[in-house]
Structure formats: structure tokens, C-alpha cells
Protein backbone atom coordinates (compact mmCIF):
# COMPACT_ATOMS: atom_id res chain seq x y z
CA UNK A 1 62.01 172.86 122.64
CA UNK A 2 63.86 175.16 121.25
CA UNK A 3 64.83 178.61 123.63
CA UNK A 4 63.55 181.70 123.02
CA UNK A 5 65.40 183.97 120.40
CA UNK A 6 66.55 187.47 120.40
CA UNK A 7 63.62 189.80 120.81
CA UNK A 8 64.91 192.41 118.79
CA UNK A 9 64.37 190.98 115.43
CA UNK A 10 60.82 190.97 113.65
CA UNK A 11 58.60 188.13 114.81
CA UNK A 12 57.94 187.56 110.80
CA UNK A 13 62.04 187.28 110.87
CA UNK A 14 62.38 184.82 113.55
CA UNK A 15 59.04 182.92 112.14
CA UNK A 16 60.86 182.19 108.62
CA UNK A 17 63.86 180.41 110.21
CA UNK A 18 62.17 177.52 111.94
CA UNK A 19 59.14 177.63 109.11
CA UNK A 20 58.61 178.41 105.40
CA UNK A 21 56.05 181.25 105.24
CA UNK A 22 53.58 181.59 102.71
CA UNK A 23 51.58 184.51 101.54
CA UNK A 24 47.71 183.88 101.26
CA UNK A 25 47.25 186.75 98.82
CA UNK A 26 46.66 187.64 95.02
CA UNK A 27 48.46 190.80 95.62
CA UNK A 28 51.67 191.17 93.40
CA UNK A 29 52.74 194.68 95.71
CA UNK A 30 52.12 192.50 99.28
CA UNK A 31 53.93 189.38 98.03
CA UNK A 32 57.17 191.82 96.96
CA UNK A 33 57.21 193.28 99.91
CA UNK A 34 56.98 190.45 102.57
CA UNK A 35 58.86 187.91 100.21
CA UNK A 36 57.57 184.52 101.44
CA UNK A 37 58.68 181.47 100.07
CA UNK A 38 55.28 180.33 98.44
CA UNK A 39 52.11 181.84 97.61
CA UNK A 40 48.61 180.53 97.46
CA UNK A 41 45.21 181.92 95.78
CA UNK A 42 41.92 181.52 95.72
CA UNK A 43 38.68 182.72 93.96
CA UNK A 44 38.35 185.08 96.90
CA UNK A 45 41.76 186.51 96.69
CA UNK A 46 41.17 186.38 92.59
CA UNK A 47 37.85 187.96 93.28
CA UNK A 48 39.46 190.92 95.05
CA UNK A 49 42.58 191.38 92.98
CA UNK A 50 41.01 190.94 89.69
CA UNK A 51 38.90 194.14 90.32
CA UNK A 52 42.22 196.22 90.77
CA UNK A 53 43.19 198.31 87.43
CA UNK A 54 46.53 197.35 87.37
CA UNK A 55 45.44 193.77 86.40
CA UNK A 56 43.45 194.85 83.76
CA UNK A 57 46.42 193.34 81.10
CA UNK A 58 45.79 190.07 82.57
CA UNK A 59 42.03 189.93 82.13
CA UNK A 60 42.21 190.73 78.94
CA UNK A 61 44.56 188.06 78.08
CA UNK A 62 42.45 185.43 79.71
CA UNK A 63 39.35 186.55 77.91
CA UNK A 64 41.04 186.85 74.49
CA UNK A 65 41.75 182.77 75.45
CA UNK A 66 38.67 182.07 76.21
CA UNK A 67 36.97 183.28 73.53
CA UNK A 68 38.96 181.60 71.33
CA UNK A 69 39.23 178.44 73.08
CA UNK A 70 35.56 178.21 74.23
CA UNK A 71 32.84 176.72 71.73
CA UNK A 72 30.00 177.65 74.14
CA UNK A 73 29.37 180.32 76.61
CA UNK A 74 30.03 178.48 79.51
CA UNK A 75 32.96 176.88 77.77
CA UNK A 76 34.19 180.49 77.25
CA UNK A 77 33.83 181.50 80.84
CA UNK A 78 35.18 178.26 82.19
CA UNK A 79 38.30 178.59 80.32
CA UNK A 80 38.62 182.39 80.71
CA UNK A 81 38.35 181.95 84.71
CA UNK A 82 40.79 178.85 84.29
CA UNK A 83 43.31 181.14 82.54
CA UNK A 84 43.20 183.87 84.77
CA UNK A 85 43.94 182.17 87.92
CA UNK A 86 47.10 180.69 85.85
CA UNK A 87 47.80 184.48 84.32
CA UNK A 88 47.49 185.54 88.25
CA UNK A 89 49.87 182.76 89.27
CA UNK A 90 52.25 183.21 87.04
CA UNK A 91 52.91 186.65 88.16
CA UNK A 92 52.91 185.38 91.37
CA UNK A 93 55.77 183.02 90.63
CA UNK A 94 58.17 185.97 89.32
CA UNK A 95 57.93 186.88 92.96
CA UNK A 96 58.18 184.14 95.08
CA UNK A 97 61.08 181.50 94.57
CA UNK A 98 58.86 178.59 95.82
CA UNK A 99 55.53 177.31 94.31
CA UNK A 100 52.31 178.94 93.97
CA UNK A 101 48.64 177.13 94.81
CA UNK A 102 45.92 177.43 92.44
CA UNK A 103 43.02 176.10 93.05
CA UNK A 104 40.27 173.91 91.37
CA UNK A 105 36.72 175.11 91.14
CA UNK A 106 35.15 174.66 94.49
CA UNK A 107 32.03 173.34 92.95
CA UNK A 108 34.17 170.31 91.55
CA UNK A 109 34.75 169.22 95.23
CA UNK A 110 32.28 166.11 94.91
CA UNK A 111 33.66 164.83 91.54
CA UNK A 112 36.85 163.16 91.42
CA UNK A 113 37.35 162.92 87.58
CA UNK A 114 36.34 166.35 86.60
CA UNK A 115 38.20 168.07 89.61
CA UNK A 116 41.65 165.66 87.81
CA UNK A 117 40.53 166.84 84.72
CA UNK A 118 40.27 170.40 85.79
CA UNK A 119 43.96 169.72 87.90
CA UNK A 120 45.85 168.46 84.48
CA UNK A 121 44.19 171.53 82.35
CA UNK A 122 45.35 173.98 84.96
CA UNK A 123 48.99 172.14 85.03
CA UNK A 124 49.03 172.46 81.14
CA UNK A 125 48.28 176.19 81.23
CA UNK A 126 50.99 176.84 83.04
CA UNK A 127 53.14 174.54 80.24
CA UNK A 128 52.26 177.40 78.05
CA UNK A 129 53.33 179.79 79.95
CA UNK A 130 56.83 178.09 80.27
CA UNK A 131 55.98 177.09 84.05
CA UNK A 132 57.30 173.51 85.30
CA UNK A 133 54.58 171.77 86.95
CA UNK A 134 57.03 171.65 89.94
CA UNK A 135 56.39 175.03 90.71
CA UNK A 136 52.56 175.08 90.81
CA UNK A 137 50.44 173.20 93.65
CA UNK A 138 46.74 172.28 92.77
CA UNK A 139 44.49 172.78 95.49
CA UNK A 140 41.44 171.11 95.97
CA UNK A 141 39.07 170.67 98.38
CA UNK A 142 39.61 167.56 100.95
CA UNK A 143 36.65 165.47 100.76
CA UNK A 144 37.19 161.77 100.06
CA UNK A 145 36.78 162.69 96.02
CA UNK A 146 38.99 165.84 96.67
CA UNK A 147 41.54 163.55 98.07
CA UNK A 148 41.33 160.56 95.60
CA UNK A 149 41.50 163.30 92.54
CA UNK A 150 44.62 164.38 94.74
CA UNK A 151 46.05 160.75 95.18
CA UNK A 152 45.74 160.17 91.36
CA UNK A 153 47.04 163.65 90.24
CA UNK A 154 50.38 163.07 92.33
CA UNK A 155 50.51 159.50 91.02
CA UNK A 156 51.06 161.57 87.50
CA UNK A 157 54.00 164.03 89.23
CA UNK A 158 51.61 166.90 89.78
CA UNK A 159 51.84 168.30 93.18
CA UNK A 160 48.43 169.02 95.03
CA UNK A 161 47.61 171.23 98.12
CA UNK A 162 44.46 169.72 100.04
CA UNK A 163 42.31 172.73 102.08
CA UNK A 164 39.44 173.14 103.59
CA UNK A 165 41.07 170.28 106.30
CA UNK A 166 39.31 170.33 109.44
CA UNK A 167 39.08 167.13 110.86
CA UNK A 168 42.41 164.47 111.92
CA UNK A 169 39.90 161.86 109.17
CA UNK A 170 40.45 164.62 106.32
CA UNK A 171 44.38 165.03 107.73
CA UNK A 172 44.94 161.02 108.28
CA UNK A 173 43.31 160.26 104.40
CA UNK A 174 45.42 162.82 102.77
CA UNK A 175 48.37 160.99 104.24
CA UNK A 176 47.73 157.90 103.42
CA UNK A 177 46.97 159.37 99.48
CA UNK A 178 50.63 160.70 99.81
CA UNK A 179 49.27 164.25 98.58
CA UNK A 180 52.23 166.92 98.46
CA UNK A 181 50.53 169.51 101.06
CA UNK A 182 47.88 170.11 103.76
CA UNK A 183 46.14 173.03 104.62
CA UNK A 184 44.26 172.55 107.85
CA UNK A 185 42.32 175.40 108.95
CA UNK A 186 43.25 176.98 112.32
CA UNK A 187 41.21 180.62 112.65
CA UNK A 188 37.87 178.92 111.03
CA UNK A 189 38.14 176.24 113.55
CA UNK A 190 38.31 178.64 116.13
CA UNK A 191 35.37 180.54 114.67
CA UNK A 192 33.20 177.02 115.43
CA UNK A 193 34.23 176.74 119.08
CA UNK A 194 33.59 180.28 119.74
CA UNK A 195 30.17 180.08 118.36
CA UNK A 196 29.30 176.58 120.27
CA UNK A 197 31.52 176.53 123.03
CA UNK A 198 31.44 180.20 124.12
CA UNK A 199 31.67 179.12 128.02
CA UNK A 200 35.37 177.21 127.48
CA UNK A 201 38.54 179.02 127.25
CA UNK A 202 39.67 179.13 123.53
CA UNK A 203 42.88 181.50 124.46
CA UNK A 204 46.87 180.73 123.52
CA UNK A 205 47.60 176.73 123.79
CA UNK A 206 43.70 176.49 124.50
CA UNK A 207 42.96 177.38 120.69
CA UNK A 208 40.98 174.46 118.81
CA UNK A 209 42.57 175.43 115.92
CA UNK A 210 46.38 174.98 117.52
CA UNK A 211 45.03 171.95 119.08
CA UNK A 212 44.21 170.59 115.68
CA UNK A 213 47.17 171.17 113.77
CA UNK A 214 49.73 170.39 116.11
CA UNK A 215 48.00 166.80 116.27
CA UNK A 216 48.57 166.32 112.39
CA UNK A 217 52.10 167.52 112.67
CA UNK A 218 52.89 165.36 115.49
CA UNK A 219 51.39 162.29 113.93
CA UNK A 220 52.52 162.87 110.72
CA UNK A 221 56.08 163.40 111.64
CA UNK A 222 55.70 160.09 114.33
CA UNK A 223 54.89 158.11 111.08
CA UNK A 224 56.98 159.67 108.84
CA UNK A 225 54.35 160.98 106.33
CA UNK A 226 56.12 162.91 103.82
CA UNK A 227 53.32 165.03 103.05
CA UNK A 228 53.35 168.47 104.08
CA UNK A 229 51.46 170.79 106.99
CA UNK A 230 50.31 174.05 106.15
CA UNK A 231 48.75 175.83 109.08
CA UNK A 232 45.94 178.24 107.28
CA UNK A 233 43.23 180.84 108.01
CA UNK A 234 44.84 182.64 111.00
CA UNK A 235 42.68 185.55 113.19
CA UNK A 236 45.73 185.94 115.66
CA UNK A 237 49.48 186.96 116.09
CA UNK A 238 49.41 184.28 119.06
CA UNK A 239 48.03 181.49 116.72
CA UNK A 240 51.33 181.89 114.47
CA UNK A 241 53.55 182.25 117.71
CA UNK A 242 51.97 179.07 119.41
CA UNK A 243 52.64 177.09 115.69
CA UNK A 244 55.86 178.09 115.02
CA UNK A 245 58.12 175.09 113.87
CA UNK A 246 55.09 173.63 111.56
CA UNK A 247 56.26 172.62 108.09
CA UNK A 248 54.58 175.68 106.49
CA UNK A 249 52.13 178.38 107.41
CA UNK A 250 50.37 180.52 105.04
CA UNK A 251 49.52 184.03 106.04
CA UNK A 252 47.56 186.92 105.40
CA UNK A 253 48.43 190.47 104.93
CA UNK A 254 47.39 191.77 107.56
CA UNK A 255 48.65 189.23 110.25
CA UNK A 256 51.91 189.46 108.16
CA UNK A 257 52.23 192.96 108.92
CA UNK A 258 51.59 192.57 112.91
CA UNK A 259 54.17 189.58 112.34
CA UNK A 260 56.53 192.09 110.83
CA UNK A 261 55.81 194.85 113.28
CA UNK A 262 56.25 192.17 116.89
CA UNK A 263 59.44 192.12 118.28
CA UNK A 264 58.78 190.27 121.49
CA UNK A 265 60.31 187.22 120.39
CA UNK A 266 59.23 183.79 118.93
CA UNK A 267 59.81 180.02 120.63
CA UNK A 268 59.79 176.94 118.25
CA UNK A 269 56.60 175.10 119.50
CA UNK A 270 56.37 172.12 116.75
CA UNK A 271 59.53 169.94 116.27
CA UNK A 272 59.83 166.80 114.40
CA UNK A 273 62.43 165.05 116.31
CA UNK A 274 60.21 165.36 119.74
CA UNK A 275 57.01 164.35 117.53
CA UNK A 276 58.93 161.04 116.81
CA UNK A 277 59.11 160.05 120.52
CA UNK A 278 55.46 160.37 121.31
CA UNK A 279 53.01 157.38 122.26
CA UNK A 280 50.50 158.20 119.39
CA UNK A 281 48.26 155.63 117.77
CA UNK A 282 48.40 154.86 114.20
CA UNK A 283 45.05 154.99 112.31
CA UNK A 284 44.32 152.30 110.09
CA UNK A 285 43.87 152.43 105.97
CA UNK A 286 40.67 154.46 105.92
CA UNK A 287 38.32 153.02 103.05
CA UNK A 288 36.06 155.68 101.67
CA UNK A 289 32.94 154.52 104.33
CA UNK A 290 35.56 154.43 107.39
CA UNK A 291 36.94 157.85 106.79
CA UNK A 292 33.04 159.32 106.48
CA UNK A 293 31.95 157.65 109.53
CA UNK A 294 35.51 159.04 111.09
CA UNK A 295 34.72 162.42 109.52
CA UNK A 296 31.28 162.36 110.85
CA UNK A 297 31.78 162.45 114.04
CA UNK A 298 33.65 165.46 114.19
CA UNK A 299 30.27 168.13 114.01
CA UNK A 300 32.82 171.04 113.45
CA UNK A 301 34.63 169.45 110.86
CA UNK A 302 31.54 168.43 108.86
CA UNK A 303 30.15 171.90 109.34
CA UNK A 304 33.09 174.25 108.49
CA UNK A 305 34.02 171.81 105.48
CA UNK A 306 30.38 171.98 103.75
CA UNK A 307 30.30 175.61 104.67
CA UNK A 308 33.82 176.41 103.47
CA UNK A 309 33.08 174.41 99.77
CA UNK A 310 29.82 176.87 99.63
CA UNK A 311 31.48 180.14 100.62
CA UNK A 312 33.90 179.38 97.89
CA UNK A 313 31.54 178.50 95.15
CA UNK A 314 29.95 181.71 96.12
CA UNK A 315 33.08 183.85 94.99
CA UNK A 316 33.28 181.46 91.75
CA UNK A 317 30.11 182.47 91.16
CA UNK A 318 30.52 186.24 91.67
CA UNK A 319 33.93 185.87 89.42
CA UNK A 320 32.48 184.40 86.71
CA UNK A 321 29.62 187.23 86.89
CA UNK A 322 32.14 189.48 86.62
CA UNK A 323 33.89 187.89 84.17
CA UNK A 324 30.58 187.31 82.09
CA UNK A 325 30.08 191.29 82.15
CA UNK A 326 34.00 191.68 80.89
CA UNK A 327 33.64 189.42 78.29
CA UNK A 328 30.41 190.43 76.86
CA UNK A 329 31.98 193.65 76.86
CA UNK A 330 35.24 192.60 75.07
């Protein structure tokens, strides 16, 4: 592995030269001033940023579309909230010089066509708005119908970002669908163990979450799988440190501000050239029963996936009553 670098440079520094960083926020003012390369959302970050004054301009824009682009209530809503996230995204994009994710409706997770449906209208929004689909990502969330709607999007040159990734099944099918982008989840992982397993050491190289990812990196690189891994949902300074060298890793404010504020140095932990001389098994072509049963019997992965698809639904569901209030209002 690479040796340790000067410690006098910002960890967040140091981090950006062996890995692209990503900002997991809505916020235009955070984004500016930590300059990642990428930036993702979702209806939490939405949720939060949408209720900020300064965004007002955009909400009304997206309601103005829905209203006139909706033939129903719900249609009217649906398109509004499907606007916005674009509206948020593109302002997103005058920031970063990468891509930005935006993601499909979490309650779309267990259907396949609606959630490509939902991926193309999203990817035609952003036409309008004079954005190549080569800058946007379309998240969804990686069940086997996540990942199919994923495997069928790219096969049309749109560029999806599987999350909610828990288990090496989820990270193994996504592969094999040749999906752009990964988002395995390292602090909510964690969270599990800590919960279940409070008796076992869960500290530094010990972390479940670290565990997981590095796995997926180091099989995907041993098998050259083009697709792309995006360490997500950090709690820790020491979670970033002990990934550094991972494709990408999308952060939150907060941790990018410790990141920012370390100066005790960074090593490169993850490196594709090492990954390739590993004795690692290759998994077979999962079939949709073979990657349940795989998926299965991982309890924290079927757990923290269900539980991740309803925690997200929940903010949907609080955005669109907010958005219901605006546009009665409007």
C-alpha cells in the first residue's frame, strides 16, 4: 500500500487524490464550499433543503409544471415532486463538474417498469433543462427489480446509481447488470452490528461496514467489473480514513468538515492493482431466485434494505405533504 502522506495537508485534501469525493447534500452553499466532484440527493436531503427560503424560486417553478402538466391531483404532485428534484439537481450541477444522483421514488423499489419509466421521465427533465443525460445518475433502490430497471435503463445509455446496497448478493447482481455505480452502505451497516452484536469489537479495520465494502471493491476490481463503488452513509472520520483508495465515497457535511479540519494524515487502504492478485471466488450468474436465497441469508442486509426503502418513502411522503400544502396554496 501506498505510504503515508504529508500530515500537514487537510485529510479532505489528501482523501480527493487517491478518491473522487462526493457530497451527499441538497445544499447549494455546502457543495460551493467543499467542491466535490459529484453530488447526490435524496428525498431526505430534498426534504430539508426544500424548506429553506432561498429555494423558494425553485418550488415555484416545479409547481407551475405540475399544474400544468398534471391532469389529476396526484398526477400534479407526482410531476411537481419529479420536477423539483431535477430543478434541485440542476443547480447542483452548476456546482459540481461531475454528475449529480437523483433518485427514483422509493416506493417504486418493487416495480421494475414503473421505476424505468420514472428513470427515462427524470432523464427527459433534465433534456429540458439543457442537461446531457451523461451528467445525471438515476438512483434506485437495489432490489432484484431495482437492479433489472437499472440493467435496462443503462442498456438505453442512461447511467444509474444503485443504493440502499447492503449485502455482497445486492453488490455481485449489480455487477453482473453492468449498472454505472454502487452505493453500499457503510455507517447503517454499522448501526446493525452495534445493535445485535454489541459484545464484538466494531472499531477501525473491525467496522462491518469497512468490512463490506472493501469486499466489493476487491472483487470487483479482481474481475474487472467496470461498475463503480461508492462507499455511503458514514458516522466516522476513521470509516473514510480506513476506505481511502475506493472508487468514490460520498460524504456528508458534517464528516466533510472534520475531513477538512484533520491533518493527521491519510494512507491509501483500497488499491486495484493489489485487488487483482487476490485468491477470491467468482460468484456465478445470479438468477432472480439465487440472488434472494443469497440475499436472504444475510439478516442485516435484508433488514437495513426493507428498513432503508421505508425510511425513504417516509420523507416522500412528508415531501409530497408539503408539496400538497404549496400547491393548494399556489
Amino acid at each position: 500500500m501506498a505510504a503515508k502522506r504529508t500530515q500537514y495537508e487537510p485529510t479532505l485534501d489528501l482523501l480527493k487524490k487517491v478518491t473522487t469525493v462526493v457530497a451527499d447534500t441538497a445544499d447549494f452553499e455546502l457543495i460551493e464550499k467543499y467542491k466535490p466532484q459529484d453530488a447526490t440527493t435524496n428525498p431526505s436531503l430534498l426534504l430539508m433543503a426544500a424548506q429553506k427560503e432561498e429555494y423558494g424560486h425553485l418550488l415555484k417553478k416545479a409547481v407551475a409544471y405540475g399544474k400544468k402538466e398534471g391532469k389529476t391531483p396526484e398526477e400534479v404532485l407526482d410531476k411537481t415532486a419529479t420536477k423539483l428534484a431535477v430543478l434541485f439537481g440542476c443547480e447542483i450541477l452548476k456546482k459540481v463538474p461531475g454528475r449529480v444522483s437523483s433518485e427514483v421514488d422509493a416506493r417504486l423499489s418493487y416495480d421494475k417498469e414503473a421505476s424505468v419509466a420514472k428513470g427515462k421521465e427524470i432523464i427527459a427533465l433534465y433534456a429540458e433543462e439543457g442537461i446531457p443525460k451523461e451528467r445525471v445518475l438515476i438512483k434506485l433502490a437495489s432490489t432484484w427489480e431495482g437492479i433489472q430497471a437499472g440493467a435496462e435503463l443503462e442498456k438505453c445509455g442512461i447511467h444509474c446509481n444503485l443504493t440502499l446496497l447492503f449485502s455482497f448478493a445486492q453488490a455481485v447482481a449489480c455487477a453482473q447488470a453492468g449498472v454505472t455505480l454502487i452505493s453500499p452502505f457503510v455507517g447503517r451497516i454499522l448501526d446493525w452490528y452495534k445493535q445485535f452484536e454489541a459484545d464484538k469489537d466494531h472499531t477501525d479495520t473491525n467496522d462491518p461496514g469497512v468490512i463490506s465494502v472493501t469486499k466489493i471493491y476487491n472483487y470487483y476490481k479482481k474481475y474487472g467489473y467496470k461498475t463503480i463503488v461508492m462507499g455511503a452513509s458514514f458516522r466516522t472520520v476513521e470509516e473514510i480514513k480506513n476506505l481511502a483508495g475506493c472508487d468514490y465515497l460520498t460524504i456528508g457535511p458534517s464528516i466533510l468538515t472534520k475531513l477538512q479540519e484533520d491533518k493527521t494524515g491519510l494512507e491509501q487502504k483500497l488499491c486495484a492493482e493489489a485487488a487483482k492478485k487476490m485468491d477470491i471466488p467468482k460468484v456465478e450468474e445470479l438468477t432472480q431466485g439465487k440472488f434472494l436465497w443469497m440475499h436472504n441469508e444475510d439478516r442485516m442486509a435484508v433488514e437495513k434494505l426493507s428498513d432503508g426503502i421505508r425510511k425513504f418513502a417516509v420523507d416522500c411522503g412528508k415531501l409530497d405533504d408539503q408539496l400538497r400544502k404549496i400547491i393548494a396554496s399556489a
